[in-house]
C-alpha atoms as a PDB file:
ATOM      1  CA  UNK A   1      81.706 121.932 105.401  1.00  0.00           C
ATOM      2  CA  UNK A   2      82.833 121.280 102.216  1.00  0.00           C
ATOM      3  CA  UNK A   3      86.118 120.328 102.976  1.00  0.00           C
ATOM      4  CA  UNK A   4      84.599 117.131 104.288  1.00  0.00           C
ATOM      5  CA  UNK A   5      82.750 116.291 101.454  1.00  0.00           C
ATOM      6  CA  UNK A   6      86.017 117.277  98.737  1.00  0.00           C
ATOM      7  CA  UNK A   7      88.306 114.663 100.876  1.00  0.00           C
ATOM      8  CA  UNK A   8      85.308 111.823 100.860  1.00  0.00           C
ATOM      9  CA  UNK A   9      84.866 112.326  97.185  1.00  0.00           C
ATOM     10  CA  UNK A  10      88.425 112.257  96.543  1.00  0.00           C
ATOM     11  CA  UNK A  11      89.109 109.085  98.785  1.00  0.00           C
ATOM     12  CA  UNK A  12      86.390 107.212  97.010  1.00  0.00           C
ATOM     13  CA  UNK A  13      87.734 107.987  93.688  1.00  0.00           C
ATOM     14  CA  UNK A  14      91.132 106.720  95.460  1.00  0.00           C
ATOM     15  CA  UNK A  15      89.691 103.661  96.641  1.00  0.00           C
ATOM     16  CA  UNK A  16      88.095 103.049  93.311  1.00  0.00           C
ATOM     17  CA  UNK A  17      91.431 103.541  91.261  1.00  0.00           C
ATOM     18  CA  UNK A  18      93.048 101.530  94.226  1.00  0.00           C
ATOM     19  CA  UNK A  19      91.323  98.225  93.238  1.00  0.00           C
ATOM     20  CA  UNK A  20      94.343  98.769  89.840  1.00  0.00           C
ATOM     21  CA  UNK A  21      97.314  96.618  91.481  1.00  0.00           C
ATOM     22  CA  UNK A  22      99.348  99.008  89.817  1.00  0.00           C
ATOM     23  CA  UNK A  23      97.450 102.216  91.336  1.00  0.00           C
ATOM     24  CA  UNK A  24      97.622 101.174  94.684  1.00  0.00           C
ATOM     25  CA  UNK A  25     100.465 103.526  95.694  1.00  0.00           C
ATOM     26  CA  UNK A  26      99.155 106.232  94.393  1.00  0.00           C
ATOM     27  CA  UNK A  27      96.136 105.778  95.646  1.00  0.00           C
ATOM     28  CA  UNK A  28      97.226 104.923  98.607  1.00  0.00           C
ATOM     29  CA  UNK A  29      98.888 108.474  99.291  1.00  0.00           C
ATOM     30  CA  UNK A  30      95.982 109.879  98.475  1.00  0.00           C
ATOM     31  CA  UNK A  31      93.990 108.200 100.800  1.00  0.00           C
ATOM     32  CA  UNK A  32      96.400 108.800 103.382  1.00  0.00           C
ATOM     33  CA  UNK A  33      96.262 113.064 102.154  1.00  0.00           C
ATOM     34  CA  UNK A  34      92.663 112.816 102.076  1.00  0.00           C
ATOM     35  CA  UNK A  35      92.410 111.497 105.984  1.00  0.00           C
ATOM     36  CA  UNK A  36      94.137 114.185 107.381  1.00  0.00           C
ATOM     37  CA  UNK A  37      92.109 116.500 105.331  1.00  0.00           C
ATOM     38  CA  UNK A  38      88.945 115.230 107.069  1.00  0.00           C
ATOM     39  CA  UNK A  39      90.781 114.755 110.255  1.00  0.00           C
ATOM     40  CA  UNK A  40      91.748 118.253 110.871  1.00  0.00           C
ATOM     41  CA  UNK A  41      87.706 119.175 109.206  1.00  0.00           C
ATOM     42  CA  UNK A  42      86.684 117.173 112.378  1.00  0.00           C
ATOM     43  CA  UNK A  43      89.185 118.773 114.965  1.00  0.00           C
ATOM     44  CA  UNK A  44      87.446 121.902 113.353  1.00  0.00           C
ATOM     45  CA  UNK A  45      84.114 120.553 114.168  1.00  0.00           C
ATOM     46  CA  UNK A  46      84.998 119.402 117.674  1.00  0.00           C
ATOM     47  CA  UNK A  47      86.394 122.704 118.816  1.00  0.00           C
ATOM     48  CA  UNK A  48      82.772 124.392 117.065  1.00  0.00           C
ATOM     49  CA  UNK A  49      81.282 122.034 119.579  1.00  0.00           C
ATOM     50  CA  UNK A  50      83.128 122.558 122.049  1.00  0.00           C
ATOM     51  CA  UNK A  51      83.213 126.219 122.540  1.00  0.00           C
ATOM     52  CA  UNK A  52      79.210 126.661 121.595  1.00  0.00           C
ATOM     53  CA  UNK A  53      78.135 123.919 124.492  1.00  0.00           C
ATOM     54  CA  UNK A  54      80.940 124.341 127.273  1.00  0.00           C
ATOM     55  CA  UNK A  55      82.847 127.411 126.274  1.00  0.00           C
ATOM     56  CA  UNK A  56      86.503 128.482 124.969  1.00  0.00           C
ATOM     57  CA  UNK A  57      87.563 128.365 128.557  1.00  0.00           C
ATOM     58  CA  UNK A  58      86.776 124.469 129.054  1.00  0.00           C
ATOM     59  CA  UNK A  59      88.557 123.958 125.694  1.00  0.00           C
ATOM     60  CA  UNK A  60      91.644 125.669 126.939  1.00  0.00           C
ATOM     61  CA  UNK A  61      91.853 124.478 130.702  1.00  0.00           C
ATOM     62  CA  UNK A  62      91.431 120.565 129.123  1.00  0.00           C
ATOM     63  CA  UNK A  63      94.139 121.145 126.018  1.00  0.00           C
ATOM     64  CA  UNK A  64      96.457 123.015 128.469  1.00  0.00           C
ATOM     65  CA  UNK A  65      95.654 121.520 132.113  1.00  0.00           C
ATOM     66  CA  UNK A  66      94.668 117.922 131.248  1.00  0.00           C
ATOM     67  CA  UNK A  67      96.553 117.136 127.761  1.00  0.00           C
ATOM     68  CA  UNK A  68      93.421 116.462 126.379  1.00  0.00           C
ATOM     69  CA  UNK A  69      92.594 117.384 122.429  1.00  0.00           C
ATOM     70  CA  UNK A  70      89.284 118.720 121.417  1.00  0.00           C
ATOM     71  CA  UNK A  71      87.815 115.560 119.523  1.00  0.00           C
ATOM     72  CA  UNK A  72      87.840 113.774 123.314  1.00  0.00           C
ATOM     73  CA  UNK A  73      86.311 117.081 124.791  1.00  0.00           C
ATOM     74  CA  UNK A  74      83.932 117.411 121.936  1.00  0.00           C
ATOM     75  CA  UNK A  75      82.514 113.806 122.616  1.00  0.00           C
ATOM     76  CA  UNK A  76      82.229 114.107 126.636  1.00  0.00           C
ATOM     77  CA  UNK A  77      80.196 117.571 125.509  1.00  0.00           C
ATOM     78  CA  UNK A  78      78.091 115.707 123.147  1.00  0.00           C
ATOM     79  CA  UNK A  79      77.583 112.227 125.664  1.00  0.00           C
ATOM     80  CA  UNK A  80      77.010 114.822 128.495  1.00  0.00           C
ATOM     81  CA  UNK A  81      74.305 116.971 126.933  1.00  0.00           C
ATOM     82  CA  UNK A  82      72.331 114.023 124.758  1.00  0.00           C
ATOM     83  CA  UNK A  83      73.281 114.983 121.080  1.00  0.00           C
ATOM     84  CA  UNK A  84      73.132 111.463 120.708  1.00  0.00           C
ATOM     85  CA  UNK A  85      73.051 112.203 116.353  1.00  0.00           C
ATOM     86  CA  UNK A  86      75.936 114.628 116.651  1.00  0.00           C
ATOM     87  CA  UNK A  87      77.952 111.582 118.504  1.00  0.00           C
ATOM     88  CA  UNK A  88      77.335 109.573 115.898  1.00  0.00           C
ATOM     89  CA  UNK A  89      78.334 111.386 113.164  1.00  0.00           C
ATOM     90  CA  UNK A  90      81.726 112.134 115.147  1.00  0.00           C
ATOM     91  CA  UNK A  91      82.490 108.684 115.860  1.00  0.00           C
ATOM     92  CA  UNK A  92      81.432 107.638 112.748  1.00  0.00           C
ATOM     93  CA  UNK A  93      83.805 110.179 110.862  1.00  0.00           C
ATOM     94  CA  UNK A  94      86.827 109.509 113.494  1.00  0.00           C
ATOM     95  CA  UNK A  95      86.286 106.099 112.234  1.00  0.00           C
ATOM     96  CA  UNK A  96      86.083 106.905 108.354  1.00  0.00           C
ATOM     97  CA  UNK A  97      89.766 108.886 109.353  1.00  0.00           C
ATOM     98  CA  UNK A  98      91.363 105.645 111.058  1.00  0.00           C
ATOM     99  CA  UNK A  99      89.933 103.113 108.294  1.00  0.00           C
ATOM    100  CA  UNK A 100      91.201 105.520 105.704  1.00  0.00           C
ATOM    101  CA  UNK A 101      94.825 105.717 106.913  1.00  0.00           C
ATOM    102  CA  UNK A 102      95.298 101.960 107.972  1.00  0.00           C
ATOM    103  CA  UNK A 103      93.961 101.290 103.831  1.00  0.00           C
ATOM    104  CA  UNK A 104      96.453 103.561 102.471  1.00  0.00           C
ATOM    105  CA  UNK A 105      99.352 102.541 104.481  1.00  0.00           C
ATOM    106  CA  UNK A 106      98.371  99.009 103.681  1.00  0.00           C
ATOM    107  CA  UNK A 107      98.465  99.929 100.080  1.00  0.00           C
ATOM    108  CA  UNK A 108     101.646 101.801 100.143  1.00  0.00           C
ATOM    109  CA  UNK A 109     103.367  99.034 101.759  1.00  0.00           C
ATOM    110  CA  UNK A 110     101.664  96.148  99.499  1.00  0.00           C
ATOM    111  CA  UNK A 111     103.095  98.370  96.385  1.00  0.00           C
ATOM    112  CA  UNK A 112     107.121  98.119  97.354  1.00  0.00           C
ATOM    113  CA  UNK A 113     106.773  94.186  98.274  1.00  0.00           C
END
């Protein structure tokens, strides 16, 4: 997926310009673009998951049925059938997403103090 690896290259250059005081909002926003780039490249991966180790159906009865999105299907699937290094890399990523947005919000809001 390239996707993923254009939004972490992008947020590292971000994070690098963001160290600049007067960067940060800037860099902030782009941190906070580049996160929901790599967010929706993981919702992509999740429903891949999904649908090759449970099926389309499971995906639909959960999102429709249960209110449940495909990134907490994707990780019962994975728990359930041992991909223990496919977890990881999920959680890992979901992690990268959260981290990334909380640092550019912090920067956008540090910049209009």
């Amino acid at each position: 997926m390239p996707g993923v690896w254009v939004a972490i290259g992008v947020a590292i250059l971000a994070a690098v310009v963001g160290i600049i005081p007067a960067a940060r909002n800037i860099a902030g926003v782009l941190l906070f673009i580049c996160s929901w780039g790599l967010g929706v490249c993981i919702w992509v991966w999740s429903v891949l998951i999904v649908t090759s180790t449970w099926g389309i159906v499971t995906l639909y009865i959960a999102n429709l049925f249960f209110a449940v999105g495909a990134i907490i299907v994707a990780i019962l699937a994975l728990l359930f059938g041992g991909h223990w290094s496919m977890l990881l890399q999920l959680v890992v990523f979901g992690v990268i997403v959260i981290a990334m947005r909380l640092l550019g919000t912090a920067w956008v809001d540090s910049r209009s103090e």
